[in-house]
Every structure is written in C-alpha cells, then in structure tokens.
N, C-alpha and C. Protein backbone atom coordinates (compact mmCIF):
# COMPACT_ATOMS: atom_id res chain seq x y z
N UNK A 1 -44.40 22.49 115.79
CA UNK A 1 -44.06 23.79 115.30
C UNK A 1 -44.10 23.82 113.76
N UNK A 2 -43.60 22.71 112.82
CA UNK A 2 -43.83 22.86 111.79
C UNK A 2 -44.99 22.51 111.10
N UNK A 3 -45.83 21.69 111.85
CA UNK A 3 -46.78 21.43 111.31
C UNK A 3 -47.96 23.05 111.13
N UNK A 4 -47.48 23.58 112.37
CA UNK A 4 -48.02 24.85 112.61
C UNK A 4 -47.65 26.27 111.63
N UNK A 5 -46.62 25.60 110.96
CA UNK A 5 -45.81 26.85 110.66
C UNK A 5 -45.27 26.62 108.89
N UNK A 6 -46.26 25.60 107.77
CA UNK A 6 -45.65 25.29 107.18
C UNK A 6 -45.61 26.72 106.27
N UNK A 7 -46.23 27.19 105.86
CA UNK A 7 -45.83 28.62 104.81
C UNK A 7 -44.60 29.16 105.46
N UNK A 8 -43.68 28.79 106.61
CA UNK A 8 -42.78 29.52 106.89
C UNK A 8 -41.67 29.03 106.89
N UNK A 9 -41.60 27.50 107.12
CA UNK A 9 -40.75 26.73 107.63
C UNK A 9 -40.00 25.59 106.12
N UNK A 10 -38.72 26.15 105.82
CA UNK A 10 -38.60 25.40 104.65
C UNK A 10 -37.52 24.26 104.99
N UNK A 11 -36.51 24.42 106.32
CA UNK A 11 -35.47 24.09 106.87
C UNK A 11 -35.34 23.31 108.27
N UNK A 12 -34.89 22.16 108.25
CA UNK A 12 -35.00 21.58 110.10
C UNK A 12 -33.20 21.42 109.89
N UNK A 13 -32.78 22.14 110.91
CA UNK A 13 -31.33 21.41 111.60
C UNK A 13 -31.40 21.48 112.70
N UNK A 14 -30.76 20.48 113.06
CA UNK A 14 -30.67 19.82 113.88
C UNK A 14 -29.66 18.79 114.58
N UNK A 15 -28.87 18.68 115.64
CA UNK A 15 -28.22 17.97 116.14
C UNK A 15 -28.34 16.22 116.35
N UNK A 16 -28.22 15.44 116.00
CA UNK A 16 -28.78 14.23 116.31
C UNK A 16 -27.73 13.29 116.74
N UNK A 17 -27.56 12.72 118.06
CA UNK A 17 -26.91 11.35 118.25
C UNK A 17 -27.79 10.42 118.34
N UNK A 18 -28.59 10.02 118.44
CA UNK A 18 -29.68 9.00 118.32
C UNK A 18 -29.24 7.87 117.33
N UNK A 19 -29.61 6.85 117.91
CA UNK A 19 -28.91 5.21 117.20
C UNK A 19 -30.28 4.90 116.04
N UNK A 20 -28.70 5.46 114.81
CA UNK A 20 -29.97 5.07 113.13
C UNK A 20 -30.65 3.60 113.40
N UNK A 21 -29.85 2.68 113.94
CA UNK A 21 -30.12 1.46 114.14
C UNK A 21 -31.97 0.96 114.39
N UNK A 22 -31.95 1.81 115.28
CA UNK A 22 -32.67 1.62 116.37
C UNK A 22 -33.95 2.37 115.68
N UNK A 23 -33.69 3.52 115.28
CA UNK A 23 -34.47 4.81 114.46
C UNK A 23 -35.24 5.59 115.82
N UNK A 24 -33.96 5.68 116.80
CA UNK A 24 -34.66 6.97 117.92
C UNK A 24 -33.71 8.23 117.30
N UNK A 25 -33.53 9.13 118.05
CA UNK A 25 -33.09 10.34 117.84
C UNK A 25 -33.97 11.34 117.45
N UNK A 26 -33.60 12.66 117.05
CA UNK A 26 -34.46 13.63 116.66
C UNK A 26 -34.73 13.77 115.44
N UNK A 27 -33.96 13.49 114.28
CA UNK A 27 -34.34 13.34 112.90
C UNK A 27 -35.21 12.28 112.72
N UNK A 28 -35.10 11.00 113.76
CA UNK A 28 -36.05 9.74 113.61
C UNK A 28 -37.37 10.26 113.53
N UNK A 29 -37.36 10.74 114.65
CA UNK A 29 -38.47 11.35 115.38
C UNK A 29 -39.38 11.97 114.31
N UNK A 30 -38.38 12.89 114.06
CA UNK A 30 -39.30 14.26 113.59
C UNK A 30 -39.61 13.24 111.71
N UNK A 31 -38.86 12.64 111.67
CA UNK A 31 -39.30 11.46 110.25
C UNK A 31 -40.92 10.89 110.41
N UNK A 32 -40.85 10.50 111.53
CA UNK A 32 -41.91 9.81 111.83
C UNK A 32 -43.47 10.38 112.22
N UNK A 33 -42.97 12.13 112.86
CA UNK A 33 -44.10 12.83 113.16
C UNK A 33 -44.49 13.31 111.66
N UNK A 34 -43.34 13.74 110.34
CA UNK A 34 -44.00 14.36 109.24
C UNK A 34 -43.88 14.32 108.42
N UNK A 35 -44.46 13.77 107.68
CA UNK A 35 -43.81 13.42 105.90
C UNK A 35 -42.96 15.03 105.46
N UNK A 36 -42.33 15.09 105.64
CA UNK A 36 -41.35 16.06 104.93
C UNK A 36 -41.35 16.11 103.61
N UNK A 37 -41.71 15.46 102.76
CA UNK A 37 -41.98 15.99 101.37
C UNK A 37 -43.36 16.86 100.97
N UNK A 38 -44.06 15.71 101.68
CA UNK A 38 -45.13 16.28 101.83
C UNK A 38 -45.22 17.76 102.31
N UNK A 39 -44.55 17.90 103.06
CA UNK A 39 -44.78 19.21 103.65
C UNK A 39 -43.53 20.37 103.08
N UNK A 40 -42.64 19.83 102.31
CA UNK A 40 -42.16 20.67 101.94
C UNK A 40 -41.04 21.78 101.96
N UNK A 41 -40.32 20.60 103.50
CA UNK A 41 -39.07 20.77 104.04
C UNK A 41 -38.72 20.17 104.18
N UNK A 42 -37.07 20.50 103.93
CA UNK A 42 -36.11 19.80 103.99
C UNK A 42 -35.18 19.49 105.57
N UNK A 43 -34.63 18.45 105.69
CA UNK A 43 -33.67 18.10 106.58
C UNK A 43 -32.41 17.89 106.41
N UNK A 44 -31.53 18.77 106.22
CA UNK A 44 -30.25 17.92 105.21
C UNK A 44 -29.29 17.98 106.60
N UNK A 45 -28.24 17.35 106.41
CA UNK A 45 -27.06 17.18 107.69
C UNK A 45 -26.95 18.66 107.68
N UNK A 46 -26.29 18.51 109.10
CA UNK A 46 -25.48 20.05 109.42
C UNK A 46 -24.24 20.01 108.85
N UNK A 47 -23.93 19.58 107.87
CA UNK A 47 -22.78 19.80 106.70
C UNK A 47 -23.04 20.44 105.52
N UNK A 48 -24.29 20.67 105.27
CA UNK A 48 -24.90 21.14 104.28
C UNK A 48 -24.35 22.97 104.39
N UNK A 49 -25.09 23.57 105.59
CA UNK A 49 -24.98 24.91 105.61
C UNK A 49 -23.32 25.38 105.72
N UNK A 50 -22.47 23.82 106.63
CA UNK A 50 -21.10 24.51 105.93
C UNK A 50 -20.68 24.97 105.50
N UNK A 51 -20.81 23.88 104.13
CA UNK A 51 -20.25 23.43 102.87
C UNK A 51 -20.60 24.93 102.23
N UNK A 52 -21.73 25.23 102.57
CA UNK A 52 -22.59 26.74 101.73
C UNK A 52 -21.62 27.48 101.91
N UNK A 53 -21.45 27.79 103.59
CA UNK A 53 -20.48 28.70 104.11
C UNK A 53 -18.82 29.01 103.08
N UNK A 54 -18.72 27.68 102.57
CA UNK A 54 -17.62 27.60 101.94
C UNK A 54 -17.28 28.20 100.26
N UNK A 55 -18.85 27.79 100.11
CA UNK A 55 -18.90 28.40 98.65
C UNK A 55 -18.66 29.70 98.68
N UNK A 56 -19.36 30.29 99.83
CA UNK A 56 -19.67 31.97 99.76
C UNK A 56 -18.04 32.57 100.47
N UNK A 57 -17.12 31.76 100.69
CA UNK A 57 -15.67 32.37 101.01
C UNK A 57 -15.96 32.65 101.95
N UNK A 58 -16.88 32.12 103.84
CA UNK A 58 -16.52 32.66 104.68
C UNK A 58 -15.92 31.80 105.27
N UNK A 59 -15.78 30.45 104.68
CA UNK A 59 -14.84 29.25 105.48
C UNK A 59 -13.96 28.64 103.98
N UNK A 60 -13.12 28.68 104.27
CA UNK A 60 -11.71 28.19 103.37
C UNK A 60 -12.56 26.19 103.31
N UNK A 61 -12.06 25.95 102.33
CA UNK A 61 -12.88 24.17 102.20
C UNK A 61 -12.26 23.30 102.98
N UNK A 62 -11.08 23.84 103.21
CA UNK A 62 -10.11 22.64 104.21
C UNK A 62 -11.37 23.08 105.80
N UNK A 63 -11.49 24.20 106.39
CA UNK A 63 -11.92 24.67 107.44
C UNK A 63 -13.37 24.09 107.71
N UNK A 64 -14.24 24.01 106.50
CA UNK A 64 -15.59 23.80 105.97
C UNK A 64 -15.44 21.91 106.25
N UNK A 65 -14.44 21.13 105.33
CA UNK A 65 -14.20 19.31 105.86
C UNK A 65 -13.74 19.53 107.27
N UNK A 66 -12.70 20.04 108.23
CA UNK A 66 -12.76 19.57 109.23
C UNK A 66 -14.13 19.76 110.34
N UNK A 67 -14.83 20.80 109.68
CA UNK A 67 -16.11 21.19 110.87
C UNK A 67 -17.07 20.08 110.70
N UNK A 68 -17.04 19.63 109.08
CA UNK A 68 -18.56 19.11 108.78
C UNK A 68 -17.83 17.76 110.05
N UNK A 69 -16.49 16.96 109.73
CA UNK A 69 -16.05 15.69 110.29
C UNK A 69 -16.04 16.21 111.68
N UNK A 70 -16.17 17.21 112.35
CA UNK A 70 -16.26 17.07 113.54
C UNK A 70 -18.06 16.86 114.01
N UNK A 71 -18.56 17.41 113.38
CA UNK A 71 -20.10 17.32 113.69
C UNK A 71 -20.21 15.91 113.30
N UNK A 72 -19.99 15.19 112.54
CA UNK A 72 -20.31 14.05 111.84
C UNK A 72 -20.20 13.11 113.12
N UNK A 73 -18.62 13.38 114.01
CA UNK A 73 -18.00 12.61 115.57
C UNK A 73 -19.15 12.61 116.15
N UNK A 74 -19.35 14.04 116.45
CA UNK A 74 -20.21 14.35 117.68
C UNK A 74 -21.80 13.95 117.70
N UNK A 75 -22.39 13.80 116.09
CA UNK A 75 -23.24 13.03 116.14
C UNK A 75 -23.29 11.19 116.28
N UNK A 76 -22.34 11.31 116.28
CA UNK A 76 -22.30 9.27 116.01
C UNK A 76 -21.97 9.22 115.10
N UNK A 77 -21.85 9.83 113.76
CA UNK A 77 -22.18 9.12 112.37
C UNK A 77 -20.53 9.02 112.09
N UNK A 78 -19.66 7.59 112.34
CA UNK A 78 -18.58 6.99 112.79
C UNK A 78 -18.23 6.16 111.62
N UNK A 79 -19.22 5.41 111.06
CA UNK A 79 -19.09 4.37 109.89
C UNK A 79 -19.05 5.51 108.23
N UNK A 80 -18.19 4.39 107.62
CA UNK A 80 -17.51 5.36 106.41
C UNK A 80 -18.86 5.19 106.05
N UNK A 81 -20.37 4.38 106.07
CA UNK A 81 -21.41 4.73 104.69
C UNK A 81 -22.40 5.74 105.34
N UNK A 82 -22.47 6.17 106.68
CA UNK A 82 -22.45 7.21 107.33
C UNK A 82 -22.61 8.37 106.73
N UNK A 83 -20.63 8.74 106.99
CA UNK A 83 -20.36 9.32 106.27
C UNK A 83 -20.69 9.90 105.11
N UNK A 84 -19.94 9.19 104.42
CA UNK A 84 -21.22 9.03 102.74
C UNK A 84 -21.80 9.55 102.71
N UNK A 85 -22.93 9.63 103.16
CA UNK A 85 -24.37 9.96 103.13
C UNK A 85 -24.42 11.68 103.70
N UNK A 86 -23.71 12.14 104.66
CA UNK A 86 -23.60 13.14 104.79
C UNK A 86 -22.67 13.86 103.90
N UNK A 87 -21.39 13.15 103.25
CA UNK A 87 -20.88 14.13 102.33
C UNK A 87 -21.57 13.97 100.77
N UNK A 88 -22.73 12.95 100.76
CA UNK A 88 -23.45 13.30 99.82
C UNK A 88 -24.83 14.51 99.71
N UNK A 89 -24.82 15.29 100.55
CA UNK A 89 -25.27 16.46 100.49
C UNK A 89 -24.53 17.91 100.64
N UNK A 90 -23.18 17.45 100.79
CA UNK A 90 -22.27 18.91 100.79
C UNK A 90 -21.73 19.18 99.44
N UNK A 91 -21.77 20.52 99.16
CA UNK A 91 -21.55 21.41 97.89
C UNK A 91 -19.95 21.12 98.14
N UNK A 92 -19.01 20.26 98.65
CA UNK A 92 -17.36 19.95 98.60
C UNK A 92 -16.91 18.88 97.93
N UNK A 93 -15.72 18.92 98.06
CA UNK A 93 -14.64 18.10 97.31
C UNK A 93 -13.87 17.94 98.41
N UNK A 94 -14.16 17.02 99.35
CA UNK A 94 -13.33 16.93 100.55
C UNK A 94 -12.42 15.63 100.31
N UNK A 95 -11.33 15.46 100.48
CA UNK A 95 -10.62 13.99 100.19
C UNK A 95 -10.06 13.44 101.61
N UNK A 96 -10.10 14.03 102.80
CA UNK A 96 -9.23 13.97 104.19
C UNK A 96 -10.24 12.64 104.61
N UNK A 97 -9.76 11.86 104.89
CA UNK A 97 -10.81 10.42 105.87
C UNK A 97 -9.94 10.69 107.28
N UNK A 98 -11.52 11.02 107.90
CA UNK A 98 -11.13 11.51 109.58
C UNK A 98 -10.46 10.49 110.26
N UNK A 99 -9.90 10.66 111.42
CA UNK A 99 -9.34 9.49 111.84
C UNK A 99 -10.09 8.76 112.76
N UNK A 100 -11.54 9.22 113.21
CA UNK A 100 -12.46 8.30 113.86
C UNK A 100 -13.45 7.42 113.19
N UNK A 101 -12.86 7.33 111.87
CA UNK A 101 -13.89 6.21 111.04
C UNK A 101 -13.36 4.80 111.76
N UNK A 102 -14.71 4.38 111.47
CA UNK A 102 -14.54 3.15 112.18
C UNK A 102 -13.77 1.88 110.85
C-alpha cells in the first residue's frame, strides 16, 4: 500500500508485539519491505500522536503518560531501554516509571 501510495502516505502506526529480538513483528516487517527514508515516511511509536494529543489540550499530560505506558505493556516494550526509546519520540515530560518495567 505504501509503496503504491507514496505522494500520499507520510505516516505508518501501527500496533506491534512482535519480538525486537528476533526482528518479526509488523514494524520489523514493514522495516524490511521499505526503506522509509527513502520513501519518506515516518514510523514513530503510538506515543507520538498522544503526546500531540497533549500538546493540543485534548489529553491532560498525566492522561497522555498513562496511555502512551499502557500501549508500551500491550506492545511488549517491558524493558526500561525500550521504553526510552519510545519516550524518546514523545513531545512530554513524563517522570511516572510504570510498574511493569522489568
């Protein structure tokens, strides 16, 4: 679809539990079907559009950290450098460490 669709397509989200380990899942995947720079979209966590949500006052920032840390569960991403990595693309200042870090 994106290869089909690049003048349109600037954004992939996406759900992923897939083991980084391993490099299956759907972000693996879709890594591997397309150079994304190349083409000119981005993939950022589903914490990203939160965090947005938060800037623009339709989620309070406390409301905006517990959603991104619940998606973070529900994907796997369990380990604090994980983590990390996803709250290194959110527009927050979150300080709460969830209680399912490993």
């Amino acid at each position: 679809m994106v290869k089909q669709n690049l003048d349109t397509i600037e954004i992939i989200l996406m759900m992923d539990r897939g083991d980084t380990e391993m490099a299956d899942g759907g972000r693996s995947y879709v890594r591997r079907q397309l150079d994304l720079k190349d083409a000119g979209v981005a993939m950022p966590s589903l914490g990203v559009p939160i965090g947005l949500l938060a800037q623009q006052g339709i989620l309070s920032e406390d409301e905006a950290c517990v959603n991104i840390n619940e998606i973070a569960e529900r994907e796997g991403w369990t380990s604090r450098n994980a983590l990390k990595r996803i709250w290194e693309g959110v527009p927050l200042d979150c300080d709460q460490e969830p209680e399912f870090i490993e």
